[in-house]
C-alpha atoms as a PDB file:
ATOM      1  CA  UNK A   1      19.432 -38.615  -5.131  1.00  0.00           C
ATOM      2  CA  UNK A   2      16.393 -41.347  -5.311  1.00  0.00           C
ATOM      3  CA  UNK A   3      15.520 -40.204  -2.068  1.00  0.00           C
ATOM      4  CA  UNK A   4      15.450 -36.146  -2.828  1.00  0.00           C
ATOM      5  CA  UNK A   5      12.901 -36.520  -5.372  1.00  0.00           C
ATOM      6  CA  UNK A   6      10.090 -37.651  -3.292  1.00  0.00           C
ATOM      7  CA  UNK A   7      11.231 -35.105  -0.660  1.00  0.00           C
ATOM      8  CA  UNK A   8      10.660 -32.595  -3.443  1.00  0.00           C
ATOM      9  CA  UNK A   9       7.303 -33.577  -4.811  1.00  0.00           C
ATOM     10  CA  UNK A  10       6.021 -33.743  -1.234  1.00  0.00           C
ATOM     11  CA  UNK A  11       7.606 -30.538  -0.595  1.00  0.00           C
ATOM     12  CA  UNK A  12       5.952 -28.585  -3.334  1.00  0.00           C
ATOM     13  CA  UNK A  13       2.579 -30.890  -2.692  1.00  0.00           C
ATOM     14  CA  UNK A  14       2.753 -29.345   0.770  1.00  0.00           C
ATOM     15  CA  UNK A  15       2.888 -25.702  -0.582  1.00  0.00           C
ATOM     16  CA  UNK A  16      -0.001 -26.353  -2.409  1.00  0.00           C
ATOM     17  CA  UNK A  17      -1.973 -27.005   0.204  1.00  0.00           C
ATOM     18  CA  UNK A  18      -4.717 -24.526   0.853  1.00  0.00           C
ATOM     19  CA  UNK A  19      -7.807 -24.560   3.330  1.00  0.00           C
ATOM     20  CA  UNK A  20     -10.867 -22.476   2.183  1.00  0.00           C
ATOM     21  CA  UNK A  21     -14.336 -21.094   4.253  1.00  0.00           C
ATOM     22  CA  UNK A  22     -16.770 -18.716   3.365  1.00  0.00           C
ATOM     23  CA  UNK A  23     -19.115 -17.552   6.030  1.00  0.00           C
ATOM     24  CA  UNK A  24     -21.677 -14.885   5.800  1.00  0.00           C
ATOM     25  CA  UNK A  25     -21.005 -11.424   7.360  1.00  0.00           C
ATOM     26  CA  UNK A  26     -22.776 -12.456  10.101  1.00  0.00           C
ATOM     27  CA  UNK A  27     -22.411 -16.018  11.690  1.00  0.00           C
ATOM     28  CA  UNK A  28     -25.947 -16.632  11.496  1.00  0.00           C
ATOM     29  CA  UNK A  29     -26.301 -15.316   7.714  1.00  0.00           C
ATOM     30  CA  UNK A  30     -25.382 -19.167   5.357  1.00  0.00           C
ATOM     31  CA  UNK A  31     -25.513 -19.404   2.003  1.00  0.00           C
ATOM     32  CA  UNK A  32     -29.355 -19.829   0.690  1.00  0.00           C
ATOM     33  CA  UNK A  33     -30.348 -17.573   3.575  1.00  0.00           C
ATOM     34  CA  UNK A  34     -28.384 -14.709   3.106  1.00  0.00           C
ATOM     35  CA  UNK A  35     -28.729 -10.818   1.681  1.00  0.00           C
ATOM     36  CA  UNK A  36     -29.401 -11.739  -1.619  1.00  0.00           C
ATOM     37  CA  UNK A  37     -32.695 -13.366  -0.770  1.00  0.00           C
ATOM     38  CA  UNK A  38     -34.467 -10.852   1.150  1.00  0.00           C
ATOM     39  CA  UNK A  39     -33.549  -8.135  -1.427  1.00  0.00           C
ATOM     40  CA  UNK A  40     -34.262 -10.467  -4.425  1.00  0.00           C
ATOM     41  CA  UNK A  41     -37.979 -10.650  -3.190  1.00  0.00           C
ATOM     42  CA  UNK A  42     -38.408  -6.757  -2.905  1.00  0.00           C
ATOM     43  CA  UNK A  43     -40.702  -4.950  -5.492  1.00  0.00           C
ATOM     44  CA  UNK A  44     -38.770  -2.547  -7.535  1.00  0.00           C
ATOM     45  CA  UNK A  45     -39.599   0.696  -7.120  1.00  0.00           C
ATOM     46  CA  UNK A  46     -40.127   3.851  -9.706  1.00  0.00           C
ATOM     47  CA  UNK A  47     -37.121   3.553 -12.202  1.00  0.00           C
ATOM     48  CA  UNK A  48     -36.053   7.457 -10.975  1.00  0.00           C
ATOM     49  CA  UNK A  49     -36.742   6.594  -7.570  1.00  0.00           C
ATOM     50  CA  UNK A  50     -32.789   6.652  -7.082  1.00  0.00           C
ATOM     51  CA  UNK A  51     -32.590  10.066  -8.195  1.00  0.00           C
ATOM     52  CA  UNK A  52     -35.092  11.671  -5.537  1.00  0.00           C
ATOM     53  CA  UNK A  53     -34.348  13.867  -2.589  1.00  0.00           C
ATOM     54  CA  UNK A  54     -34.844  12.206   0.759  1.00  0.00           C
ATOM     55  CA  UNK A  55     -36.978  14.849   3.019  1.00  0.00           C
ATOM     56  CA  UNK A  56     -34.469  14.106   5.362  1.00  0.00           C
ATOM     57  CA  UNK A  57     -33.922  13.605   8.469  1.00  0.00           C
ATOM     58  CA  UNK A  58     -35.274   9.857   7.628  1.00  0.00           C
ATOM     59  CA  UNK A  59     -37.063   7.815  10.690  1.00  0.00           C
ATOM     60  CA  UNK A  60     -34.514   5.034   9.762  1.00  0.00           C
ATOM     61  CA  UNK A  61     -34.192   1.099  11.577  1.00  0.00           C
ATOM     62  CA  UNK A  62     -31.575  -1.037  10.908  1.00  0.00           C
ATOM     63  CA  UNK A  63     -31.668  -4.931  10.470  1.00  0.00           C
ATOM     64  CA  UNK A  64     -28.706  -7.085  10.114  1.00  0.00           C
ATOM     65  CA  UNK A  65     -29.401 -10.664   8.359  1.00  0.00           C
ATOM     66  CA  UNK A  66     -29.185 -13.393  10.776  1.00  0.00           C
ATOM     67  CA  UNK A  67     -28.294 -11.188  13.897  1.00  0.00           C
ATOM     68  CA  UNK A  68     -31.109 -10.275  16.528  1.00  0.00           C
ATOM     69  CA  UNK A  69     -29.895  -7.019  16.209  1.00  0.00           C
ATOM     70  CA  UNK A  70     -27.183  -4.993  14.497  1.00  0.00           C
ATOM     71  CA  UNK A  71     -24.107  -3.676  15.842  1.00  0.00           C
ATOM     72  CA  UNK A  72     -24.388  -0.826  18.473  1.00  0.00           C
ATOM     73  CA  UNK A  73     -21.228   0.960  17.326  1.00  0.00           C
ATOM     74  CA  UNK A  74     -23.588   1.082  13.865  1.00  0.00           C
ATOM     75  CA  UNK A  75     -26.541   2.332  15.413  1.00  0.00           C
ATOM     76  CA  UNK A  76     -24.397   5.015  17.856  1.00  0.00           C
ATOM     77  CA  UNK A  77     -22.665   6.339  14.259  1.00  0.00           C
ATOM     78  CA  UNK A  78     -25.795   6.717  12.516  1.00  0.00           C
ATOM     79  CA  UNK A  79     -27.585   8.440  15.826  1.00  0.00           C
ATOM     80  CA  UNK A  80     -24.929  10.904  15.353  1.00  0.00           C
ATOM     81  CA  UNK A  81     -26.039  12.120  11.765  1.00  0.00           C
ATOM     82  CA  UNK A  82     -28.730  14.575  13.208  1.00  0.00           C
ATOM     83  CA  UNK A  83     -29.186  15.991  10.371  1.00  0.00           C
ATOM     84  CA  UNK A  84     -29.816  13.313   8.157  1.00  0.00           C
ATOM     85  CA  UNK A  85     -31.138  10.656  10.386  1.00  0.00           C
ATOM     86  CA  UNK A  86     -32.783  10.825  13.523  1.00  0.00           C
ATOM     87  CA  UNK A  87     -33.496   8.230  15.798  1.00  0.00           C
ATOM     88  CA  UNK A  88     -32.033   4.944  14.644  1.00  0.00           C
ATOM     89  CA  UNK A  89     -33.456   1.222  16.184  1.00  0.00           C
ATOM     90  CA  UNK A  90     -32.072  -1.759  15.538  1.00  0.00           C
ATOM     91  CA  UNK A  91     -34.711  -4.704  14.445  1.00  0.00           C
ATOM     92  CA  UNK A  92     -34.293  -8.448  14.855  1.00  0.00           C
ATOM     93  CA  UNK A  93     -33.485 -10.666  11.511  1.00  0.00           C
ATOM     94  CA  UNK A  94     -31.915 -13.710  12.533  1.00  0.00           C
ATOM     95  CA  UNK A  95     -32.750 -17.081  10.647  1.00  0.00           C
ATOM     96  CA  UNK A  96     -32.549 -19.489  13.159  1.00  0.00           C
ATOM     97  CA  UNK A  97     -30.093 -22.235  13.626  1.00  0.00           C
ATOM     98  CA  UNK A  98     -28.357 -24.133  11.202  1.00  0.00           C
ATOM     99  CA  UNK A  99     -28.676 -27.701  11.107  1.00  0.00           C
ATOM    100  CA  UNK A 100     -25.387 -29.798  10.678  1.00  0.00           C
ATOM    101  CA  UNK A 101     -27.237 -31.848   8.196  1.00  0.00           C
ATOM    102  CA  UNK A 102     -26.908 -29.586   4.509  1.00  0.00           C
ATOM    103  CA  UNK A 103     -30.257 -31.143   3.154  1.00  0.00           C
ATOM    104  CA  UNK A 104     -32.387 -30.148   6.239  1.00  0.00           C
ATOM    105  CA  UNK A 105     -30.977 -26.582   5.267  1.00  0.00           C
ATOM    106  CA  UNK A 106     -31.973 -26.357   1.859  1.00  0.00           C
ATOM    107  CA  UNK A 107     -35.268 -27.991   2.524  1.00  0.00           C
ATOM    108  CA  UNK A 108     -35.384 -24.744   5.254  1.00  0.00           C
ATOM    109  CA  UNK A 109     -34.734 -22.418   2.420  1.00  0.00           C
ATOM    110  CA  UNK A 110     -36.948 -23.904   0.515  1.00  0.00           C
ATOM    111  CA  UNK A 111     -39.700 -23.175   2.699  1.00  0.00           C
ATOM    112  CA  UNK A 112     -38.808 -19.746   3.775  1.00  0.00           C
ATOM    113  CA  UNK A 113     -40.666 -16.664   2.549  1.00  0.00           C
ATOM    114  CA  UNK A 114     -38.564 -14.024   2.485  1.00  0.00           C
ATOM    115  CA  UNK A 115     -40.882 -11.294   0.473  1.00  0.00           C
ATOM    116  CA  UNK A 116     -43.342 -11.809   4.121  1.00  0.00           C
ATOM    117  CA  UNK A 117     -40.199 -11.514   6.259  1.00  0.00           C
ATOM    118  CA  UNK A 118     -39.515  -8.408   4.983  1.00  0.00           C
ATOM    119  CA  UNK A 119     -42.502  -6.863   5.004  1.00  0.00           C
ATOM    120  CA  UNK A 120     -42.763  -8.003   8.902  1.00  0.00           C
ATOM    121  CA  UNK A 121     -39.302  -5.965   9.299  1.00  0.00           C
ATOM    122  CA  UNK A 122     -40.845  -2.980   8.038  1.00  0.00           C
ATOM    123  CA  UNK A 123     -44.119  -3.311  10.077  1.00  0.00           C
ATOM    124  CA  UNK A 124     -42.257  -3.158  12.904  1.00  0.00           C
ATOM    125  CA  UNK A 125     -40.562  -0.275  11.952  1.00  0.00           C
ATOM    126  CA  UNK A 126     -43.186   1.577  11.164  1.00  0.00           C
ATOM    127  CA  UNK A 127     -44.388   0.936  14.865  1.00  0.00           C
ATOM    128  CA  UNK A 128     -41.353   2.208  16.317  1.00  0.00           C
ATOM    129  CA  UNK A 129     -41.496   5.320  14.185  1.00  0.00           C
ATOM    130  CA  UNK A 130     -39.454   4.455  11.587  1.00  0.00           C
ATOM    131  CA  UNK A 131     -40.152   4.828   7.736  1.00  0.00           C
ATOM    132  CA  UNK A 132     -37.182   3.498   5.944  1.00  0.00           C
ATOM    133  CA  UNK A 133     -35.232   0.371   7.095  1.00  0.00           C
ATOM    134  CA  UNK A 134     -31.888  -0.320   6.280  1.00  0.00           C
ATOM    135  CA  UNK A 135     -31.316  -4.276   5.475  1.00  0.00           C
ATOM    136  CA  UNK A 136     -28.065  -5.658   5.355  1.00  0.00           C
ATOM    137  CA  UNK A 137     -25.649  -8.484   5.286  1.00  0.00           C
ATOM    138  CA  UNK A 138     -22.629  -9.619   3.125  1.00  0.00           C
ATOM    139  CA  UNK A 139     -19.816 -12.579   2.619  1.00  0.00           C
ATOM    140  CA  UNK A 140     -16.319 -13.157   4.216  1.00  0.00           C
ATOM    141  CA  UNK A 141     -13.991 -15.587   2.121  1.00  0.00           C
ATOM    142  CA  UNK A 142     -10.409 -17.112   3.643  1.00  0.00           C
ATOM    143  CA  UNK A 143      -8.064 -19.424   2.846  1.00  0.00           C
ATOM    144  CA  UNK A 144      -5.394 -20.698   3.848  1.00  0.00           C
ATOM    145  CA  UNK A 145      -2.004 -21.405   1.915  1.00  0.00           C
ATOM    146  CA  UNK A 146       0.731 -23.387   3.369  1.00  0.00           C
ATOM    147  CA  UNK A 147       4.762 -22.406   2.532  1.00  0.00           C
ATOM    148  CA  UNK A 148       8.274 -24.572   2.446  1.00  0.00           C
ATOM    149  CA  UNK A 149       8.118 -24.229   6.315  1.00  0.00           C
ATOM    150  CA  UNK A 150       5.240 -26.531   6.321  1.00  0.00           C
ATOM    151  CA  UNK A 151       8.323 -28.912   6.530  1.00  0.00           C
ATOM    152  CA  UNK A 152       8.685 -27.910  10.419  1.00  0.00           C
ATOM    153  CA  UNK A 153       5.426 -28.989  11.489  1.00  0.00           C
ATOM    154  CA  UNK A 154       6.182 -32.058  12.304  1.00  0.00           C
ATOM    155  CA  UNK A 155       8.087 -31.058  15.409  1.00  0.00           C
ATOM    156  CA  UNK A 156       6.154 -29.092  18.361  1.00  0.00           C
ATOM    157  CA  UNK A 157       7.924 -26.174  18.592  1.00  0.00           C
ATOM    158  CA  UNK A 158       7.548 -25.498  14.553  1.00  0.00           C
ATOM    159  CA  UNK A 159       3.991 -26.045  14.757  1.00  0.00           C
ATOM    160  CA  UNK A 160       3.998 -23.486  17.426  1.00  0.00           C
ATOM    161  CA  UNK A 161       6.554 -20.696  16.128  1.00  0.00           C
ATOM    162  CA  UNK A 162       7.248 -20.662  12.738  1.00  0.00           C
ATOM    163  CA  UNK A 163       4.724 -19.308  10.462  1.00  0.00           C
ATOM    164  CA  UNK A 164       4.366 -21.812   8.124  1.00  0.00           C
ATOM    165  CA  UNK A 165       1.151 -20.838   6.650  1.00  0.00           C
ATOM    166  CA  UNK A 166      -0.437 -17.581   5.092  1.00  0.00           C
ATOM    167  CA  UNK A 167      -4.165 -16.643   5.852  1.00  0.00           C
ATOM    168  CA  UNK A 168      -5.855 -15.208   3.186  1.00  0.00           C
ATOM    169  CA  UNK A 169      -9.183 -12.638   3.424  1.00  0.00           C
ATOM    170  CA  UNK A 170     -12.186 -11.249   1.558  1.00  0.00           C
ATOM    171  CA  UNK A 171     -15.136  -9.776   2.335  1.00  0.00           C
ATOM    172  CA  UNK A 172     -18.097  -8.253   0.754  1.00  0.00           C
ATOM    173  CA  UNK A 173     -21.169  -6.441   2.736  1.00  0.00           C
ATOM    174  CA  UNK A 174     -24.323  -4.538   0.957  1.00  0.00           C
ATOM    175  CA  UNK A 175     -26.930  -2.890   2.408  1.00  0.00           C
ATOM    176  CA  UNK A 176     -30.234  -1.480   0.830  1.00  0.00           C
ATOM    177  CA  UNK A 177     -32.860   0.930   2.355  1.00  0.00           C
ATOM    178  CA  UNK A 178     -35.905   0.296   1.732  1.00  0.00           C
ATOM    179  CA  UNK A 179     -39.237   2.419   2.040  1.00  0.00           C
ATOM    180  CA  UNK A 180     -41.025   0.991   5.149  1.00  0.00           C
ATOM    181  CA  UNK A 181     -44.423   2.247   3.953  1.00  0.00           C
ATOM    182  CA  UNK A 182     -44.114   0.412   0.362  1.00  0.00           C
ATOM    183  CA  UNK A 183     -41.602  -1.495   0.668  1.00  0.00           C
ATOM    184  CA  UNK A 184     -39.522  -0.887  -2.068  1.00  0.00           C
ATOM    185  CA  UNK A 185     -36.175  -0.408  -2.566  1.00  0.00           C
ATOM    186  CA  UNK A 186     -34.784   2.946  -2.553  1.00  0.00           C
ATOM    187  CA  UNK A 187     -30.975   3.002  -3.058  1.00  0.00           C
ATOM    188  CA  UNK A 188     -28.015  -0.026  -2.475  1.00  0.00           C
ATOM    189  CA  UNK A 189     -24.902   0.528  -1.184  1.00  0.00           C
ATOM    190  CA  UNK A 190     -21.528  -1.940  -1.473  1.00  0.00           C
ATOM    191  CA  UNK A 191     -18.127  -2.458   0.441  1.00  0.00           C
ATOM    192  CA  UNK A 192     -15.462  -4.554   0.293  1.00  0.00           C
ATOM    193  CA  UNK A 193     -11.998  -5.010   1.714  1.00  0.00           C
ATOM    194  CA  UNK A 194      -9.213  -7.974   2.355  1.00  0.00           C
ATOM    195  CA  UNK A 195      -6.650  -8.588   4.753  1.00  0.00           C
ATOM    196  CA  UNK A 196      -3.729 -11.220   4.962  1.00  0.00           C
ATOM    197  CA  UNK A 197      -1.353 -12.286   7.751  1.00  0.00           C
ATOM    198  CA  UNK A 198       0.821 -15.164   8.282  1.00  0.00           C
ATOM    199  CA  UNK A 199       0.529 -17.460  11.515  1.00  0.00           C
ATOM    200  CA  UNK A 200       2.129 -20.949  12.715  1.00  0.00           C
ATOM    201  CA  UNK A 201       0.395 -23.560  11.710  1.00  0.00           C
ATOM    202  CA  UNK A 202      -1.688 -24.744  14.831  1.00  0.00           C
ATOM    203  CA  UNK A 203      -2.321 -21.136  15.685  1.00  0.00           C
ATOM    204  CA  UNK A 204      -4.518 -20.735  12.097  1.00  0.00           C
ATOM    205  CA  UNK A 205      -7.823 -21.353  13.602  1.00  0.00           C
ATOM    206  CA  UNK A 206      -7.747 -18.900  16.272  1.00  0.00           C
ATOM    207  CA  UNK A 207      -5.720 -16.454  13.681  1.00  0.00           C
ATOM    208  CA  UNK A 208      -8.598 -16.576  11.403  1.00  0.00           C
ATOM    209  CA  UNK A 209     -11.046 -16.127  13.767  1.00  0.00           C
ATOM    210  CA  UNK A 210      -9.573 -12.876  14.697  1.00  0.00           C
ATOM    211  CA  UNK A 211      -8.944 -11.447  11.468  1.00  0.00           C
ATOM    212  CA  UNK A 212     -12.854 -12.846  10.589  1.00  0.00           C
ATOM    213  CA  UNK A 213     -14.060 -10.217  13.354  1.00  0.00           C
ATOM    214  CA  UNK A 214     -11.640  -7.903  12.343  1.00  0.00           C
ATOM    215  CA  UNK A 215     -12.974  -7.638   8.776  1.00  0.00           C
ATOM    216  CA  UNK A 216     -16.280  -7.850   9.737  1.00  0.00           C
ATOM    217  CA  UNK A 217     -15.879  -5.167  12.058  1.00  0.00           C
ATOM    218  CA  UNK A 218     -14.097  -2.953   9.262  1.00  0.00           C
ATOM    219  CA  UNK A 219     -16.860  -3.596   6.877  1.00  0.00           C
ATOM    220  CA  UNK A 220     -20.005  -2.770   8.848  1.00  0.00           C
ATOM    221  CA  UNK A 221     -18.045   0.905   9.618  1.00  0.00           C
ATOM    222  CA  UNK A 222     -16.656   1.365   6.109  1.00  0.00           C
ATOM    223  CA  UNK A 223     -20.951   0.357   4.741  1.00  0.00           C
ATOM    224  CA  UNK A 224     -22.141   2.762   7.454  1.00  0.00           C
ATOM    225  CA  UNK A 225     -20.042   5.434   6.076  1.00  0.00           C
ATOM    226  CA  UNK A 226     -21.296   4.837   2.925  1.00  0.00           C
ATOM    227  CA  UNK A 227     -24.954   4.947   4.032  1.00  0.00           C
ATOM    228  CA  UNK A 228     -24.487   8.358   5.715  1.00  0.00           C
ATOM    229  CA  UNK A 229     -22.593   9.630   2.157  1.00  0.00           C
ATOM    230  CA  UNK A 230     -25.731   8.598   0.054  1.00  0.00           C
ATOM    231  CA  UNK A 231     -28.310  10.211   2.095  1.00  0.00           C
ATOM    232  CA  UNK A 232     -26.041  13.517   2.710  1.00  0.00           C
ATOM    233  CA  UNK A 233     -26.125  13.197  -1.096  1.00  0.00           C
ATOM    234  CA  UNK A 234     -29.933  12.979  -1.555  1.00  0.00           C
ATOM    235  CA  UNK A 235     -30.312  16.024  -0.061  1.00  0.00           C
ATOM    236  CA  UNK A 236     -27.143  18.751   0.039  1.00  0.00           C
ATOM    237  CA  UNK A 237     -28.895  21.211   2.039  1.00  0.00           C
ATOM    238  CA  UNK A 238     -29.105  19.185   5.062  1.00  0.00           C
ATOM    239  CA  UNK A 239     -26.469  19.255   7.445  1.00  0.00           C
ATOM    240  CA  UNK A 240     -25.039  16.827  10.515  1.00  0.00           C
ATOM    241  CA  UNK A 241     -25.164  18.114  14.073  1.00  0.00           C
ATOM    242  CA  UNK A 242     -23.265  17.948  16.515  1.00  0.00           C
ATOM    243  CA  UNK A 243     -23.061  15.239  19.089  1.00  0.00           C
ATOM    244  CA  UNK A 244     -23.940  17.785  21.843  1.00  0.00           C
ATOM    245  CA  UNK A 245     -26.987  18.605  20.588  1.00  0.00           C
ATOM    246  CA  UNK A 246     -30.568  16.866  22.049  1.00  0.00           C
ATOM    247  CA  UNK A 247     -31.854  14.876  20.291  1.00  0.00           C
ATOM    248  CA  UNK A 248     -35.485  15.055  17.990  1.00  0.00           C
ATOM    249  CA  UNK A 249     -37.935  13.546  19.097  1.00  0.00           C
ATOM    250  CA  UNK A 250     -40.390  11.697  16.878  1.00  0.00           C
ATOM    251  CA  UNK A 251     -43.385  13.700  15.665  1.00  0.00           C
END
């Protein structure tokens, strides 16, 4: 009996055990560096600006925080929308890379003007044609919670097999398109979505990597759809075409 109540606190300390990590949507998008600051240094636009009609189709680039460029699958989904947006070029945004050292990264930060970064993104997309740029980024959160078959662990072959401990997901991503020419915001769009599996213990690292790119993956689509609904919306009388169609070429 003495010696089942220390097997039971340890047992329910074990099941208490949780491992947490919070990365941005992108690897190279960290906390202090991330969405919110770019978009926190924009100008606000015209209070009805959000209410306007896009002459569309917009001349739009896309730049992903802390990626040299944004997803193709994006860009190939958003070439599609003839006849809201036509052509789409991804830009370069990435922040550089982060020291192991966290004061060298705040000091960074610190140092970093975002409001000038910006309006370098949308120079550059006014040079490749573009007038609106599409900025985005966003959060993933996991965790990890171990169970009673923790217990098992301690023998190879339960580290291995039994799935002892439940990975937990999160993610956020926003996006905001801005006027290239003024640089103001003109609309923001949100996602999120979560996700949960459970894996063997020495397995978690490589499960949670997967599921990471996984989520990502699903968020960048689900935002993109949601980017596409909000400019249909701006202007109803526009219309998508078809892939088989040529494309427009700049004027």
């Amino acid at each position: 009996m003495k010696t089942m109540i220390p097997f039971t606190f340890a047992l329910a300390a074990v099941c208490l055990v949780t491992a947490c990590e919070a990365t941005g949507l992108s690897s190279g998008e960290r906390a202090g560096a991330d969405y919110s600051n770019y978009i926190l240094s924009l100008q606000p636009g015209p209070a009805c600006r959000s209410t306007q009609t896009l002459a569309t189709p917009i001349r739009l680039a896309v730049a992903q925080v802390g990626e040299t460029a944004p997803p193709q699958k994006m860009l190939d989904k958003l070439d599609s929308q003839g006849g809201f947006i036509t052509p789409v070029v991804g830009l370069p945004l990435p922040d550089g890379p982060e020291s192991r050292y966290a004061y060298d990264n705040q000091a960074k930060t610190s140092l970093v003007d975002y409001s000038a970064r910006v309006k370098s993104v949308c120079s550059l997309a006014q040079s490749a044609g573009a007038n609106y740029v599409f900025l985005f980024g966003g959060n993933i959160d996991s965790w990890r919670k171990n169970n009673f078959l923790t217990v098992l662990d301690i023998t190879i072959v339960g580290a291995f097999i039994v799935p002892s401990s439940k990975i937990e997901m999160e993610g956020k991503a926003s996006g905001t398109l801005i006027d290239a020419a003024t640089i103001e915001p003109v609309f923001f769009v949100s996602v999120d979505s979560k996700t949960s599996a459970t894996t063997p213990d020495y397995l978690a690292a490589g499960k949670t990597g997967d599921m990471r790119a996984r989520l990502r993956d699903e968020l960048i689509d689900k935002l993109t759809g949601e980017l596409i609904g909000k400019i249909a919306n701006s202007n109803p009388s526009a219309t998508p075409r078809s892939n088989k169609e040529p494309d427009r070429a700049i004027k």
